[in-house]
Protein backbone atom coordinates (compact mmCIF):
# COMPACT_ATOMS: atom_id res chain seq x y z
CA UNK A 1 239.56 143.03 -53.09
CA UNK A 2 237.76 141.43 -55.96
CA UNK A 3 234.84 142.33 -56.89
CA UNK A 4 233.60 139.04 -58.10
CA UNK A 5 233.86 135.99 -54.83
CA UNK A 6 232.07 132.90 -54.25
CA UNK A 7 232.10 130.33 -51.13
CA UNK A 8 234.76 127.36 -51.74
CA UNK A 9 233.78 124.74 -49.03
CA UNK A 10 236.93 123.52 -46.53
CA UNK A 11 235.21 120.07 -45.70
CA UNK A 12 235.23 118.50 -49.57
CA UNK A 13 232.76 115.50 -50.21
CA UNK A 14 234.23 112.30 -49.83
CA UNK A 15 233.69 111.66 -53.70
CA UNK A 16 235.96 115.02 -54.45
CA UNK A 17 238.14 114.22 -51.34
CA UNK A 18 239.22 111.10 -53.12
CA UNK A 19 239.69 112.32 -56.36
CA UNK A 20 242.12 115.27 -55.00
CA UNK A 21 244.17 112.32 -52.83
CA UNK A 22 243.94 110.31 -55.69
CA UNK A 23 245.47 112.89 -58.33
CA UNK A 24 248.49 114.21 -56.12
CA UNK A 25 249.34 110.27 -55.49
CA UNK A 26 249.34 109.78 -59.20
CA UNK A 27 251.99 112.73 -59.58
CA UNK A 28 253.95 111.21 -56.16
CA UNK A 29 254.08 107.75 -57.45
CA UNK A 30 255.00 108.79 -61.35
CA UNK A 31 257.79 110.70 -60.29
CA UNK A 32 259.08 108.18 -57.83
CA UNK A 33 259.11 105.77 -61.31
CA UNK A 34 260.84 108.23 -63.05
CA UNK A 35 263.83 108.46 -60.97
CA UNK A 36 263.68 104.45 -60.87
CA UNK A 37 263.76 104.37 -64.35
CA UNK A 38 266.84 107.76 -64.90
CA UNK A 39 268.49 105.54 -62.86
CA UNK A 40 268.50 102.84 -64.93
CA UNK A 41 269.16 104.87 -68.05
CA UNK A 42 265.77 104.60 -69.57
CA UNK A 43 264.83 108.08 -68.92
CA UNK A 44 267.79 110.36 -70.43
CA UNK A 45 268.64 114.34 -70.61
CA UNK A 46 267.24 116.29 -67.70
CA UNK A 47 264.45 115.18 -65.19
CA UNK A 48 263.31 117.85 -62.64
CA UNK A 49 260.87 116.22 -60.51
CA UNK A 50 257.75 117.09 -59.34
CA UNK A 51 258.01 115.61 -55.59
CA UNK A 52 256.45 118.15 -52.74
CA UNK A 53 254.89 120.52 -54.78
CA UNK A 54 251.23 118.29 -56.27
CA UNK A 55 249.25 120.23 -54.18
CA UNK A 56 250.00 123.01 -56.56
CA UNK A 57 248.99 121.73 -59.85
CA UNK A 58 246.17 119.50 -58.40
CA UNK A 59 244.27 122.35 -56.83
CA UNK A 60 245.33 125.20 -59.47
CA UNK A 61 244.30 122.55 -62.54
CA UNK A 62 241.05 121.05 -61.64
CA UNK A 63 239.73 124.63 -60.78
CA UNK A 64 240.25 125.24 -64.78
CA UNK A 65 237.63 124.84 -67.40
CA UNK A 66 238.44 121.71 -69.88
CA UNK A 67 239.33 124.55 -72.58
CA UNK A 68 240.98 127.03 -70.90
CA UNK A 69 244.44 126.99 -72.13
CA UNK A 70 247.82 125.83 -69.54
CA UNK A 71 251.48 127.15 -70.09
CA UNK A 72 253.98 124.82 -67.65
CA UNK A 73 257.37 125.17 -66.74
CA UNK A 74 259.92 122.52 -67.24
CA UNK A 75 258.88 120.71 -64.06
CA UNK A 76 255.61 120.21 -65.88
CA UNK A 77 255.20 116.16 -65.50
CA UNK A 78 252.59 117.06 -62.70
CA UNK A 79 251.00 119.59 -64.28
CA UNK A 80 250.52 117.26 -67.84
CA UNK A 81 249.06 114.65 -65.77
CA UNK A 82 246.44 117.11 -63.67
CA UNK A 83 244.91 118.25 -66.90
CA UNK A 84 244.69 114.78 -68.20
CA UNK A 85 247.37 113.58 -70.30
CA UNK A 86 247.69 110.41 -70.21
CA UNK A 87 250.73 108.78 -68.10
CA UNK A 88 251.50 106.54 -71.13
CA UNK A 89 251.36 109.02 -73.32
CA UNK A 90 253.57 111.11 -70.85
CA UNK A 91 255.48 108.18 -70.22
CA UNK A 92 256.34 107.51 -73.66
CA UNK A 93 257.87 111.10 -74.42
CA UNK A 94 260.08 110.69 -71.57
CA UNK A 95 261.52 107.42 -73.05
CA UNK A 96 261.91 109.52 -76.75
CA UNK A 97 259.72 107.57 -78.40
CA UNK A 98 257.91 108.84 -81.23
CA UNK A 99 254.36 107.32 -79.15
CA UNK A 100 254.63 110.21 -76.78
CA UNK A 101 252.13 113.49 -76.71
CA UNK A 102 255.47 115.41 -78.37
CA UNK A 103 256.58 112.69 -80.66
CA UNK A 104 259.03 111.52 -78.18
CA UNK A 105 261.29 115.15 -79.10
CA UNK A 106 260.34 117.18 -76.49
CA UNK A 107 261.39 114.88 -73.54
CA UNK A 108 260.80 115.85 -69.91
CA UNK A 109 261.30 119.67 -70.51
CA UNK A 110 258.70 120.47 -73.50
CA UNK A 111 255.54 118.07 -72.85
CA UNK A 112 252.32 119.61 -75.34
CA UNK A 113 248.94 118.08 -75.77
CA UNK A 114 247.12 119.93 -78.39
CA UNK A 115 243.98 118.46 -77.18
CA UNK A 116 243.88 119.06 -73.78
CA UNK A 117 245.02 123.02 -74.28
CA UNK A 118 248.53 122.44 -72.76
CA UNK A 119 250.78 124.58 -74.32
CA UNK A 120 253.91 122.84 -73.17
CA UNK A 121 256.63 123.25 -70.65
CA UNK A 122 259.40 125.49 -71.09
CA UNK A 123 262.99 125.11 -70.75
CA UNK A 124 263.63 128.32 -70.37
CA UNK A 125 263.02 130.33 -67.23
CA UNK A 126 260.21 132.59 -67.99
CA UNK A 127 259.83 131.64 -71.10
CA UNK A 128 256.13 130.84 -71.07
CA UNK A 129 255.09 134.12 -69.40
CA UNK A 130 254.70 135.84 -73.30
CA UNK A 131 253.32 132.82 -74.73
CA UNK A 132 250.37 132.65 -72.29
CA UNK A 133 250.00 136.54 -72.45
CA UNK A 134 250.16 136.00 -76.36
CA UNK A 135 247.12 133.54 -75.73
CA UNK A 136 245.43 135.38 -73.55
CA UNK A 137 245.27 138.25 -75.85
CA UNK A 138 244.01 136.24 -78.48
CA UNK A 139 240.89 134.78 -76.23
CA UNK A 140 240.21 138.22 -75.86
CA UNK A 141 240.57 139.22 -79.56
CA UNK A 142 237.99 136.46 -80.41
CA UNK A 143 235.74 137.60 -77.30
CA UNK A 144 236.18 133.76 -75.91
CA UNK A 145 235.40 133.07 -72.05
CA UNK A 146 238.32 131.56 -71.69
CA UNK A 147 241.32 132.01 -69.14
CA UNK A 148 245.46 131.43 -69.76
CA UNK A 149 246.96 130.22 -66.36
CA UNK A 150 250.54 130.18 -66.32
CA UNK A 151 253.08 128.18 -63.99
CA UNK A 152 255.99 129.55 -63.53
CA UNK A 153 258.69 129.56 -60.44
CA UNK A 154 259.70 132.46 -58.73
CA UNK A 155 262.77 132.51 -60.25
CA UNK A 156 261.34 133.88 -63.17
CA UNK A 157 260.47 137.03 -61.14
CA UNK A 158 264.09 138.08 -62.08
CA UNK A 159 263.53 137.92 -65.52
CA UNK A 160 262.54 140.73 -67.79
CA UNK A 161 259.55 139.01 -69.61
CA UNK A 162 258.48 138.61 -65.80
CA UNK A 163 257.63 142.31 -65.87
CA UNK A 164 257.11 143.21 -69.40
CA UNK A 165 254.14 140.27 -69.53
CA UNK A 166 252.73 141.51 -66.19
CA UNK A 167 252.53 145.70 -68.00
CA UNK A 168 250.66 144.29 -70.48
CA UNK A 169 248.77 142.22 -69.39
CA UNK A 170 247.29 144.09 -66.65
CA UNK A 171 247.53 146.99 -69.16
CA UNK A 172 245.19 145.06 -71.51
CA UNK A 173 242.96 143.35 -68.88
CA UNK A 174 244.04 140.24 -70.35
CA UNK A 175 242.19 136.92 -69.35
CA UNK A 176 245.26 135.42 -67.91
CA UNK A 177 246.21 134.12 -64.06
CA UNK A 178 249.60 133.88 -63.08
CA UNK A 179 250.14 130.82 -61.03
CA UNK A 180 253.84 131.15 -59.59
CA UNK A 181 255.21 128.11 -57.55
CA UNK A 182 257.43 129.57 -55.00
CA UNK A 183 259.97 126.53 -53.77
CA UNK A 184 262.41 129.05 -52.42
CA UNK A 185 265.63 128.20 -54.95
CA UNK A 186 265.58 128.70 -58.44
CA UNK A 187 268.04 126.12 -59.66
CA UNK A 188 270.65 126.29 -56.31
CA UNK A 189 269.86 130.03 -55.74
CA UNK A 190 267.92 131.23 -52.60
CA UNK A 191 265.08 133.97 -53.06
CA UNK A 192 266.78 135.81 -50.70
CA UNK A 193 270.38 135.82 -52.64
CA UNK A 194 268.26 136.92 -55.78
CA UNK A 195 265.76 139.26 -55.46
CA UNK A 196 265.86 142.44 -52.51
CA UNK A 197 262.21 142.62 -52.49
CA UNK A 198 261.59 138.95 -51.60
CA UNK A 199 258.11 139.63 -50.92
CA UNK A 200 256.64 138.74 -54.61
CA UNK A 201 252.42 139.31 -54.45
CA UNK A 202 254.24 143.05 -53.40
CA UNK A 203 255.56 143.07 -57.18
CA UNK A 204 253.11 142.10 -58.47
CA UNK A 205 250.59 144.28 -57.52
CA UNK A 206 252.68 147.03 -58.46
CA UNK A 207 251.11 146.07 -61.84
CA UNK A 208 247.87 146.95 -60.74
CA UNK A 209 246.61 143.65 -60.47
CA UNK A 210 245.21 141.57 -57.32
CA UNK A 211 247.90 139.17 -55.93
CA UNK A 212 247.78 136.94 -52.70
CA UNK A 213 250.10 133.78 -51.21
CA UNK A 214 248.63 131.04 -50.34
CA UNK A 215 250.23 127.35 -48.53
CA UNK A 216 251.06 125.61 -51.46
CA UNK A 217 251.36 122.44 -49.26
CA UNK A 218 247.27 122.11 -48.74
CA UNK A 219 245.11 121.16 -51.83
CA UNK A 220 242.25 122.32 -50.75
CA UNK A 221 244.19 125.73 -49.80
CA UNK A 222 245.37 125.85 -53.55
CA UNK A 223 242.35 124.57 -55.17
CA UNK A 224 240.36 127.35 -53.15
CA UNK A 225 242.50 130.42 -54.31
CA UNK A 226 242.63 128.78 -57.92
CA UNK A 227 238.94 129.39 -58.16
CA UNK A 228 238.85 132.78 -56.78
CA UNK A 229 241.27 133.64 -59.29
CA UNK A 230 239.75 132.13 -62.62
CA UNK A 231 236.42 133.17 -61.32
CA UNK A 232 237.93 137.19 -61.28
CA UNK A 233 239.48 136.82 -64.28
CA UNK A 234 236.59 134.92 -66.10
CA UNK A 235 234.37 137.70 -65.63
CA UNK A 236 236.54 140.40 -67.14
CA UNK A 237 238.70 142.07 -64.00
CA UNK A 238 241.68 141.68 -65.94
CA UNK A 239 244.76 139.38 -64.99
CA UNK A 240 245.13 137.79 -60.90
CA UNK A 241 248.46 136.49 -59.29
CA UNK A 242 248.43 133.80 -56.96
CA UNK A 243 251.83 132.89 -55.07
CA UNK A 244 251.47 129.13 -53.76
CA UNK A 245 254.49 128.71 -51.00
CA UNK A 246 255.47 125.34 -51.92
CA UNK A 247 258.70 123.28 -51.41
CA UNK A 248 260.76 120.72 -53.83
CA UNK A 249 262.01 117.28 -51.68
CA UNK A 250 264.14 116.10 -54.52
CA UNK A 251 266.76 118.38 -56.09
CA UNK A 252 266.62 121.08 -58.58
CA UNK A 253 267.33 118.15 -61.11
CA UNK A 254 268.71 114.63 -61.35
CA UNK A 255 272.13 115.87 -61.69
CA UNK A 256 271.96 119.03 -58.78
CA UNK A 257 274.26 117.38 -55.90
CA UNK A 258 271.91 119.98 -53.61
CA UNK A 259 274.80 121.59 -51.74
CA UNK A 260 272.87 125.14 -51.14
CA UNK A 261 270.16 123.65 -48.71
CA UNK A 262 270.43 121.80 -45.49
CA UNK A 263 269.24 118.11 -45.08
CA UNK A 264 267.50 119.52 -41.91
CA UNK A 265 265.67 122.56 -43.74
CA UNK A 266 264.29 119.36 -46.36
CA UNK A 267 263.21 116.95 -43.42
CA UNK A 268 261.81 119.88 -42.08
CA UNK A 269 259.61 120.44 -45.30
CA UNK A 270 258.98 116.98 -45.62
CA UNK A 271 256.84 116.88 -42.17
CA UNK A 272 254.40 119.21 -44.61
CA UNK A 273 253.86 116.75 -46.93
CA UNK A 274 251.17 117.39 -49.12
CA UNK A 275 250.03 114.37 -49.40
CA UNK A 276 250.61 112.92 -45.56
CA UNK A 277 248.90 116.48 -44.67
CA UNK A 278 246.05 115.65 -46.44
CA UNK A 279 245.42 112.49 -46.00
CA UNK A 280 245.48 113.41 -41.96
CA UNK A 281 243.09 115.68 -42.71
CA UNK A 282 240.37 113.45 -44.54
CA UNK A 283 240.80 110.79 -42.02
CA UNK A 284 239.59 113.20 -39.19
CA UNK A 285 237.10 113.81 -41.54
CA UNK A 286 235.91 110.47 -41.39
CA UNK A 287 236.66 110.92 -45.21
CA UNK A 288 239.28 108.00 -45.73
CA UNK A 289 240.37 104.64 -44.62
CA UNK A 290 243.02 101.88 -44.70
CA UNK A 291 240.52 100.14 -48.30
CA UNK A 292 240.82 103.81 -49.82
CA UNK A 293 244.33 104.06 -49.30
CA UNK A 294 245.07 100.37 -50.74
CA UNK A 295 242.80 101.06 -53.61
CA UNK A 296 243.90 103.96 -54.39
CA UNK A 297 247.59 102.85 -54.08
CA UNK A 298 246.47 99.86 -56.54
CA UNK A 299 244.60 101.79 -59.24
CA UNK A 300 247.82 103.75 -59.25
CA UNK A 301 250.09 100.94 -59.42
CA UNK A 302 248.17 99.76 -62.31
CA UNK A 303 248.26 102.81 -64.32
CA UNK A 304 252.09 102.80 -63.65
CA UNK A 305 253.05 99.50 -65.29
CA UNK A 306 250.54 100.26 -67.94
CA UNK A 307 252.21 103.45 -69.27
CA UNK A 308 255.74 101.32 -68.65
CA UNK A 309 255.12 99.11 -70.60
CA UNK A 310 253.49 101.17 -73.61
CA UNK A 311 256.87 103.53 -72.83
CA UNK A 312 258.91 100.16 -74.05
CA UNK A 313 256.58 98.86 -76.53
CA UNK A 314 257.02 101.92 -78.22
CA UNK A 315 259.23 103.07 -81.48
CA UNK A 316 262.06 105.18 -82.58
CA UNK A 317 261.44 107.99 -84.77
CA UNK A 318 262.50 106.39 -88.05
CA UNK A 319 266.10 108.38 -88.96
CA UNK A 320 264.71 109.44 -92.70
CA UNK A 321 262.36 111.51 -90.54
CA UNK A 322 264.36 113.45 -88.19
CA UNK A 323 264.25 116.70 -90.14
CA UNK A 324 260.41 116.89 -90.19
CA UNK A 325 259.10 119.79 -88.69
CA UNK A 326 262.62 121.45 -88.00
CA UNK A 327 262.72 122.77 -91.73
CA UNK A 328 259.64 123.49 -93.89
CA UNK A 329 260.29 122.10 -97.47
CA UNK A 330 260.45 124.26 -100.47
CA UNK A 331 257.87 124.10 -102.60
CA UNK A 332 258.55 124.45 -106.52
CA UNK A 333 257.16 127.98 -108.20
């Protein structure tokens, strides 16, 4: 148990209710325009979307401090837009133009926003996990208050750095939560078919460090163990891993045909919505209506053809500058 707790309300004010409804429909409806726009060969390379899981990076992000430093996985476009990139900015790196937060050359795989602390997403599985431990050491060097969180999927579980980051980081009481998004298939590969101890908070506390699940298909659920954890590691415990049980509708990516899950196990899934879930939830609440669903659907709309548009206004990276920052020039003497 941790030592340091506080009380997270279930019944949100309607002003914070709206603003959680109001950031997973941004991620909903983005997505949705980004596999308009694949389709239509605007978007190119790989596109793993988002769809199913914003309750995750809605609740986890907003229960971070403004500084506090974010390491994202390569199904980071929901996670860029929780901690406030900008969707034309976002937009625009997924077109390859050089208006994006990457210069338009890190695509949908390796969004980075210096100033919002996002350390970009990460093709490769596990890949962050040493980055944000490398972070979170250095907070702790300088004596900073500040916490890493790290997304990764469970699929990374397999992976040595998995481990190795988890040793030292509970080794070093390192200011750093591990946020892992549990869909059940990494890529087309079922938990089950991967790991034989599919029970993950279990291997994770073999590090020595407090670990709990949690239904990655409620916001408030998420945003509720988010806090607990930053709040534990932000006073010094040492490192916290939260498991949010989540669920992908789309496939792995844009070109996965999906043959390793049923259509029934998805429509299953789908009657957990997030979003429909939630929305449920306020209205019993008496915390939303019919106007704060059209507004909300409007505002979003807006925002939508804004970053579009700024996507195809936007330029090329002139060819005479391709090579800059791949090779550092030589400097005479």
């Amino acid at each position: 148990m941790m030592a340091a707790t506080a009380d997270f309300p279930r019944h949100p004010s309607r002003e914070h209710a709206l603003f959680l409804m109001r950031e997973m429909l941004r991620i909903r409806r983005f997505e949705e325009k980004c596999a308009e726009l694949y389709s239509a060969a605007k978007i190119r390379g790989f596109l793993h979307l988002y769809i199913g899981e914003e309750a995750v990076a809605v609740g986890a992000i907003h229960a971070l401090e403004p500084d506090d430093a974010i390491v994202a996985t390569y199904r980071e476009h929901g996670h860029a837009l929780a901690r406030g990139i900008p969707a034309a900015s976002i937009m625009a790196e997924l077109y390859g133009k050089q208006e994006g937060c990457s210069r338009g050359r890190g695509g949908s795989m390796h969004i980075f926003d210096a100033a919002t602390h996002f350390h970009g997403g990460n093709a490769i599985v596990g890949g962050g996990l040493p980055i944000a431990v490398g972070l979170a050491l250095a907070e702790k060097m300088r004596a900073e208050p500040r916490v890493t969180a790290c997304f990764f999927g469970e699929g990374a579980v397999a992976e040595g750095e998995f481990h190795e980051c988890m040793n030292l980081a509970a080794l070093w009481k390192l200011p750093v939560v591990f946020f892992c998004e549990n869909n059940l298939y990494a890529m087309g590969t079922a938990l089950k078919r991967s790991e034989s101890e599919t029970d993950l908070c279990l291997k994770a506390t073999s590090y020595e460090m407090p670990a709990w699940p949690v239904d990655g298909m409620d916001v408030l659920a998420c945003e509720e163990a988010a806090r607990r954890a930053v709040l534990a590691v932000r006073s010094g415990e040492g490192p916290c891993f939260v498991e949010f049980r989540t669920y992908r509708f789309r496939a792995h990516s844009m070109y996965d045909p999906q043959l390793y899950r049923t259509k029934e196990e998805i429509e299953e899934w789908k009657k957990r919505d997030p979003i429909v879930l939630f929305e449920a939830f306020l209205r019993g609440q008496s915390l939303f209506n019919d106007d704060d669903s059209k507004r909300l659907e409007d505002e979003v709309a807006a925002e939508l053809k804004k970053a579009v548009e700024f996507a195809e206004a936007g330029t090329w990276e002139p060819v005479e500058e391709l090579a800059k920052f791949v090779y550092s020039e030589r400097k005479p003497g």
